[in-house]
Protein backbone atom coordinates (compact mmCIF):
# COMPACT_ATOMS: atom_id res chain seq x y z
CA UNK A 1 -28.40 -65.72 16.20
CA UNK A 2 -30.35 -66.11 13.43
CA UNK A 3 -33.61 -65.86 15.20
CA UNK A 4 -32.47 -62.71 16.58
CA UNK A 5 -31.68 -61.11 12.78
CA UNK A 6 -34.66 -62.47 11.37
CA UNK A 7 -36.77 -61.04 14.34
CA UNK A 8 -35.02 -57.33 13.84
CA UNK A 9 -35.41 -57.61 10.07
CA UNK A 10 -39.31 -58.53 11.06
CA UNK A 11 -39.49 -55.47 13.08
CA UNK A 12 -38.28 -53.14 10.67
CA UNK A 13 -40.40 -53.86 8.16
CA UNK A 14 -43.56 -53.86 10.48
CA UNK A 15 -41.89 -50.15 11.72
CA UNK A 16 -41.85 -48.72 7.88
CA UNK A 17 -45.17 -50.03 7.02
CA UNK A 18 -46.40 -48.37 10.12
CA UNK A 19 -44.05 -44.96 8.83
CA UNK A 20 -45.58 -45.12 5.16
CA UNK A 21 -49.22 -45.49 6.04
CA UNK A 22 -49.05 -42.20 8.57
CA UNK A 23 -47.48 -40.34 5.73
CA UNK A 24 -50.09 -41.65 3.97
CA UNK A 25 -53.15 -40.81 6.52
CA UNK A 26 -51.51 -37.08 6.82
CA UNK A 27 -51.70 -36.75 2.93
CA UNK A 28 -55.18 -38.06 3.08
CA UNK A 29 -56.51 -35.85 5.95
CA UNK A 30 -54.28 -32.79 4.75
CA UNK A 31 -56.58 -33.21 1.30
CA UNK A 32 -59.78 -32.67 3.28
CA UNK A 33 -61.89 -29.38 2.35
CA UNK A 34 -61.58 -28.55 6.11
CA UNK A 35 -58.01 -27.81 7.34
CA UNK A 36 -58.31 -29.63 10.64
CA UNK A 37 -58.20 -33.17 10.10
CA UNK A 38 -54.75 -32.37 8.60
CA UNK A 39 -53.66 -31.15 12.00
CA UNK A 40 -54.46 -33.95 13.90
CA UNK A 41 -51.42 -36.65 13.45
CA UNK A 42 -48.81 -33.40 13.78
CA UNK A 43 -50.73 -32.64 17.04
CA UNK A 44 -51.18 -35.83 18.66
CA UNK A 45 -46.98 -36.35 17.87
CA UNK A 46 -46.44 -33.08 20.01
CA UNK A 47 -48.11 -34.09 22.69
CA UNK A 48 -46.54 -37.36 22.87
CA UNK A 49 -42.59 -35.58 22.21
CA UNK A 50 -43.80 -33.75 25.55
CA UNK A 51 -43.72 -36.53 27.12
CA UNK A 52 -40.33 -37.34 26.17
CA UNK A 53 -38.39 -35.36 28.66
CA UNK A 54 -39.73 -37.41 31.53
CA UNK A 55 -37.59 -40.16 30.67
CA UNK A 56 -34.69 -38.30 30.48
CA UNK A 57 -32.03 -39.53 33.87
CA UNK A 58 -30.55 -36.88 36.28
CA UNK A 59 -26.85 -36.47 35.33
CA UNK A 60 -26.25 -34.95 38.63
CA UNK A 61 -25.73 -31.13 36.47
CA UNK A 62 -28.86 -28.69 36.08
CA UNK A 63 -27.19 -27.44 33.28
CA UNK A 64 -26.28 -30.82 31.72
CA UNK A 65 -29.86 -31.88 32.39
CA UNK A 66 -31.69 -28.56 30.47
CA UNK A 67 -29.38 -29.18 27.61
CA UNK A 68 -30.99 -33.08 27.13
CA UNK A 69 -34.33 -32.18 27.84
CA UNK A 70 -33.53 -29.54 25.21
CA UNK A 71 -32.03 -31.75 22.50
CA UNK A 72 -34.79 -34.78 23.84
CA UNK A 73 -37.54 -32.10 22.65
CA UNK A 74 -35.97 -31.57 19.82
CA UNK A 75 -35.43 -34.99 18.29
CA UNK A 76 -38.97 -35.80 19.39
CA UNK A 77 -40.46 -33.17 17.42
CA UNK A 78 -38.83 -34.33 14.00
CA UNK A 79 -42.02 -36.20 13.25
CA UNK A 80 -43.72 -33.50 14.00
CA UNK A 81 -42.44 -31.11 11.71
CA UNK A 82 -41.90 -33.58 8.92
CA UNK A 83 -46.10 -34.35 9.36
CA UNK A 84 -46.83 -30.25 9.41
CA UNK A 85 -44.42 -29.81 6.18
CA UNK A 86 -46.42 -32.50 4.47
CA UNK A 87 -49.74 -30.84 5.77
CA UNK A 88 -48.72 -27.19 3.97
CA UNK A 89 -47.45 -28.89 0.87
CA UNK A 90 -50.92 -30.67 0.43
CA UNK A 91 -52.72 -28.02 1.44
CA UNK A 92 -51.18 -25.71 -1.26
CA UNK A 93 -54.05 -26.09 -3.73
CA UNK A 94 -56.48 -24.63 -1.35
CA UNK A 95 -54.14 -21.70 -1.00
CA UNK A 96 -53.93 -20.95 -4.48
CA UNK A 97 -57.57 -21.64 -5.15
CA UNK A 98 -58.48 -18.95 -2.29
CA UNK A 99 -55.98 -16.46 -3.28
CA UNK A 100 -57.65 -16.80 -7.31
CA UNK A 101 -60.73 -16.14 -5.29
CA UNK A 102 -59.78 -13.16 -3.75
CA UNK A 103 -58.52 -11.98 -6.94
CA UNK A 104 -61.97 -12.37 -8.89
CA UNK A 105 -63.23 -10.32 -6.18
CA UNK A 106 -61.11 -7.97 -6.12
CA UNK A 107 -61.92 -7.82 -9.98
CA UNK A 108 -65.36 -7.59 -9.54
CA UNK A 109 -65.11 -4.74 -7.00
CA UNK A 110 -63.15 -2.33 -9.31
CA UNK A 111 -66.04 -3.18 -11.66
């Protein structure tokens, strides 16, 4: 038994290191000067959430079965949105800096 604890206590620690560096990579990429390195990690976690619904069992009710491919698609794509929030909150500099830039242009113009 305590094999088993030490083995799950292992495992979770080897899961959160794994969870802390891609938060890490996504505020690295999301940084870049180019916006699409930043959309890589929330992109390649949709495409794996669509996979998801194809282990999903038959439970014999077409309704039933919509309904947990539903909610299966849904829970899968909580990494994905938490990835894309961290992408626009990173990315927020280069918003502001553009919009400034539009502004001094705009400034010029009337000029």
């Amino acid at each position: 038994m305590a094999v088993a604890s030490k083995m799950i206590l292992v495992l979770l620690i080897v899961m959160l290191v794994f969870a802390v560096g891609g938060v890490l990579l996504q505020i690295f990429l999301s940084r870049r000067e180019s916006r699409w390195p930043g959309l890589i990690l929330p992109l390649l976690t949709l495409l794996s959430s669509l996979l998801l619904p194809l282990n999903v069992m038959d439970t014999g009710s077409a309704s039933q079965n919509i309904l947990l491919m539903l909610v299966t698609l849904l829970a899968g794509n909580i990494p994905t949105l938490i990835l894309l929030a961290i992408y626009w909150a990173a990315r927020e500099k280069y918003r502001v800096r553009d919009q400034m830039e539009k502004m001094g242009k705009q400034d010029i113009n009337e000029l």
